[in-house]
C-alpha atoms as a PDB file:
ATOM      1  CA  UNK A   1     231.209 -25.380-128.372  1.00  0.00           C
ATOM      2  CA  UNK A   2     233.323 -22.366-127.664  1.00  0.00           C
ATOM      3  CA  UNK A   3     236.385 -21.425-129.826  1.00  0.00           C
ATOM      4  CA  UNK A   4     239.420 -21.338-127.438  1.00  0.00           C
ATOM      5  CA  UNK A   5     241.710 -19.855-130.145  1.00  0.00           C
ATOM      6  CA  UNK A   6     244.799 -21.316-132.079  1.00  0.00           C
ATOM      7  CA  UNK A   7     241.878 -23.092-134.171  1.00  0.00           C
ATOM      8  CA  UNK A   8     240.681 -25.179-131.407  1.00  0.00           C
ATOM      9  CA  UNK A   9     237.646 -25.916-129.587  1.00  0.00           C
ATOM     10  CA  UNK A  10     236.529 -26.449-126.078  1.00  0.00           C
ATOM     11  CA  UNK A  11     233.860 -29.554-125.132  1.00  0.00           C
ATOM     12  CA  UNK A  12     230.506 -29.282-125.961  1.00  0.00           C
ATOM     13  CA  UNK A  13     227.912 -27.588-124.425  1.00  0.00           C
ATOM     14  CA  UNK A  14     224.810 -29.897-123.681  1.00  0.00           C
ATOM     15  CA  UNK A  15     221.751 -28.588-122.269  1.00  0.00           C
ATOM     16  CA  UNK A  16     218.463 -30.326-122.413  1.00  0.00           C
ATOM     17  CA  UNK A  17     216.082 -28.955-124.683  1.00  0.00           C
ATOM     18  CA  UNK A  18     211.921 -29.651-125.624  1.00  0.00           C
ATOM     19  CA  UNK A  19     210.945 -32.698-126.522  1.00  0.00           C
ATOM     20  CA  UNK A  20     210.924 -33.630-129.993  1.00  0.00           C
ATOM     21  CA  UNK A  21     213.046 -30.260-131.482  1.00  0.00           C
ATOM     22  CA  UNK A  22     211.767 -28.901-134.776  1.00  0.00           C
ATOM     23  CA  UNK A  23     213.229 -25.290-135.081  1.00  0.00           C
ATOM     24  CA  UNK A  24     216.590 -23.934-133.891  1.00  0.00           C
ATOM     25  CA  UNK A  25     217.297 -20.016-134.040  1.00  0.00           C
ATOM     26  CA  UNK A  26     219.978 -18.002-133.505  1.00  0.00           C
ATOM     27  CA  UNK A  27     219.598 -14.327-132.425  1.00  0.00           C
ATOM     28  CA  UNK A  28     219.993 -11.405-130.154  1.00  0.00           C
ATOM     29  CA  UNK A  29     216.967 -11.659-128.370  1.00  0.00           C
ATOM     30  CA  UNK A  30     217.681  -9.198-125.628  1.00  0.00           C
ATOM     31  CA  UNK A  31     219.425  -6.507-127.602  1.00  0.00           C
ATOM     32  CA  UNK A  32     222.847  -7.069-126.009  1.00  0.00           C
ATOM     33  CA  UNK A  33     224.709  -7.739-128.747  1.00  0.00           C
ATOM     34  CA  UNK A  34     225.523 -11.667-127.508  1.00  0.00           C
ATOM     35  CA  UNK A  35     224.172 -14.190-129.852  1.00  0.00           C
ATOM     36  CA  UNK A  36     221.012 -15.963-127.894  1.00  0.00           C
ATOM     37  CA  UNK A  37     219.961 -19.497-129.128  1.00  0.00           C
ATOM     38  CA  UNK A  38     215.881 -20.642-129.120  1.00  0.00           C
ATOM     39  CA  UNK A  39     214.746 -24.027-130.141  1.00  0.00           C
ATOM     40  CA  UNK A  40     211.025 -25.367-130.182  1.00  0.00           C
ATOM     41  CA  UNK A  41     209.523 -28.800-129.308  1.00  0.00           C
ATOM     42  CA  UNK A  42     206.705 -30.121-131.281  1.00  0.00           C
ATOM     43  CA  UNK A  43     205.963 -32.784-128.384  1.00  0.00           C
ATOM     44  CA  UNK A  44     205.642 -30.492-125.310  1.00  0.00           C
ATOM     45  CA  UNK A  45     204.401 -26.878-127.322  1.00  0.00           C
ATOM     46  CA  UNK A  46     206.849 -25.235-125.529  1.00  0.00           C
ATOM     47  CA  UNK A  47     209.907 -23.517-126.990  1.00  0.00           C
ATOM     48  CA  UNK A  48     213.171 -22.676-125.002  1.00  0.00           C
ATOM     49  CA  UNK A  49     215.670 -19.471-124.475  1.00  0.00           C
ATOM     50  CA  UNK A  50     218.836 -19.415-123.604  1.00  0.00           C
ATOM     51  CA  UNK A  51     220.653 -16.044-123.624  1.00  0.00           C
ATOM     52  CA  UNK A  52     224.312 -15.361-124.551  1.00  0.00           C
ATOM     53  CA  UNK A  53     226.452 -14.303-121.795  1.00  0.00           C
ATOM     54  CA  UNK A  54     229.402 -13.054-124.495  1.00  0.00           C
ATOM     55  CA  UNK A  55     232.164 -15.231-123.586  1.00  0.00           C
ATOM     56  CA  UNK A  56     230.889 -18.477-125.405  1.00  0.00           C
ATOM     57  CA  UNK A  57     228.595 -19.836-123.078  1.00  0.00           C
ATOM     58  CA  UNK A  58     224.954 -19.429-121.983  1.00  0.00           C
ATOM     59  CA  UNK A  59     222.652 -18.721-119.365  1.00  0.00           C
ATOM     60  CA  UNK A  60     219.898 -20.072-117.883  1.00  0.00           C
ATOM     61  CA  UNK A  61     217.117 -22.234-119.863  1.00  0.00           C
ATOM     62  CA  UNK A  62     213.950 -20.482-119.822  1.00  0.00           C
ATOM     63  CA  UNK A  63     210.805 -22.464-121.251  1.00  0.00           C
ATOM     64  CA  UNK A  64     207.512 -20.756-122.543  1.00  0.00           C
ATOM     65  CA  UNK A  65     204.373 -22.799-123.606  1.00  0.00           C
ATOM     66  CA  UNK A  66     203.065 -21.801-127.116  1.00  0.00           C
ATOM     67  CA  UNK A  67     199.328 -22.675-128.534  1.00  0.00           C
ATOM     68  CA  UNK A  68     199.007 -25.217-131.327  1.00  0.00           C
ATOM     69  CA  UNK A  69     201.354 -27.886-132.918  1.00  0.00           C
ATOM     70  CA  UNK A  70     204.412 -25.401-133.905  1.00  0.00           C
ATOM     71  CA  UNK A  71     206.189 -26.536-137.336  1.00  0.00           C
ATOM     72  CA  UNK A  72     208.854 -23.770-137.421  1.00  0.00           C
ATOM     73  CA  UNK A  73     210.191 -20.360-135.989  1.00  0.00           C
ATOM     74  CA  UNK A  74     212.092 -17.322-137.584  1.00  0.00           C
ATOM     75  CA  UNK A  75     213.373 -14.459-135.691  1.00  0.00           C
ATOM     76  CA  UNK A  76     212.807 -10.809-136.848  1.00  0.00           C
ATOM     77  CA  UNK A  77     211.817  -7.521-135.843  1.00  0.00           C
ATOM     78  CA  UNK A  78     208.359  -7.638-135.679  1.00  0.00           C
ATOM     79  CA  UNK A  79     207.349  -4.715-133.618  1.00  0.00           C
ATOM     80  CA  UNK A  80     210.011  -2.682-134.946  1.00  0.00           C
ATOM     81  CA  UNK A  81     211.992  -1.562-131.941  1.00  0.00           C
ATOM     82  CA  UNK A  82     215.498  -2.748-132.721  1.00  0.00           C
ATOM     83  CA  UNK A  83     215.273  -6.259-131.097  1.00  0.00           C
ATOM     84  CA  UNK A  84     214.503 -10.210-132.146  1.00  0.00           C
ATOM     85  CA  UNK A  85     211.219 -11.274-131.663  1.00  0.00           C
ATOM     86  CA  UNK A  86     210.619 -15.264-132.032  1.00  0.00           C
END
C-alpha cells in the first residue's frame, strides 16, 4: 500500500505471486536505490521480482525457475559489488 501522506494510505496493491509463498524479501535488487520486493513459491520452484519504481508502486512481475524444493531466501551481497543478490 502506498503512504499518501497526512497518515493515510492508498488501496492495496495485489499482484499475483507463486504458488504456495514461503519467503518474502525486501531489497534493492537493481542498485537504484527503490526498495524491490521478491517472494518464492514452494509449489511451482519459481521465485518472483518485482522492482520499485520510487513512487510507491511496482513494476512488472518477472518469474525465474529455481532447482530443488526452496524453504527460504535472504538477500545480501554475495559477489561483493554493491548490489542484492537473492
Amino acid at each position: 500500500m502506498q503512504g499518501l501522506g497526512g497518515a493515510t494510505i492508498g488501496p492495496p496493491s495485489l499482484w499475483p505471486v507463486t504458488d504456495a509463498t514461503v519467503a518474502f524479501v525486501v531489497a534493492d535488487f537493481d542498485a537504484d536505490g527503490h526498495a524491490d520486493t521478491s517472494v518464492e513459491g514452494y509449489a511451482t520452484d519459481e521465485f518472483a521480482v518485482r522492482l520499485g519504481d520510487g513512487a510507491g508502486g511496482f513494476g512488472t512481475l518477472t518469474t525465474c525457475p529455481i532447482a530443488g524444493w526452496p524453504q527460504d531466501m535472504i538477500a545480501a551481497d554475495l559477489d561483493l559489488d554493491g548490489r542484492s543478490t537473492c
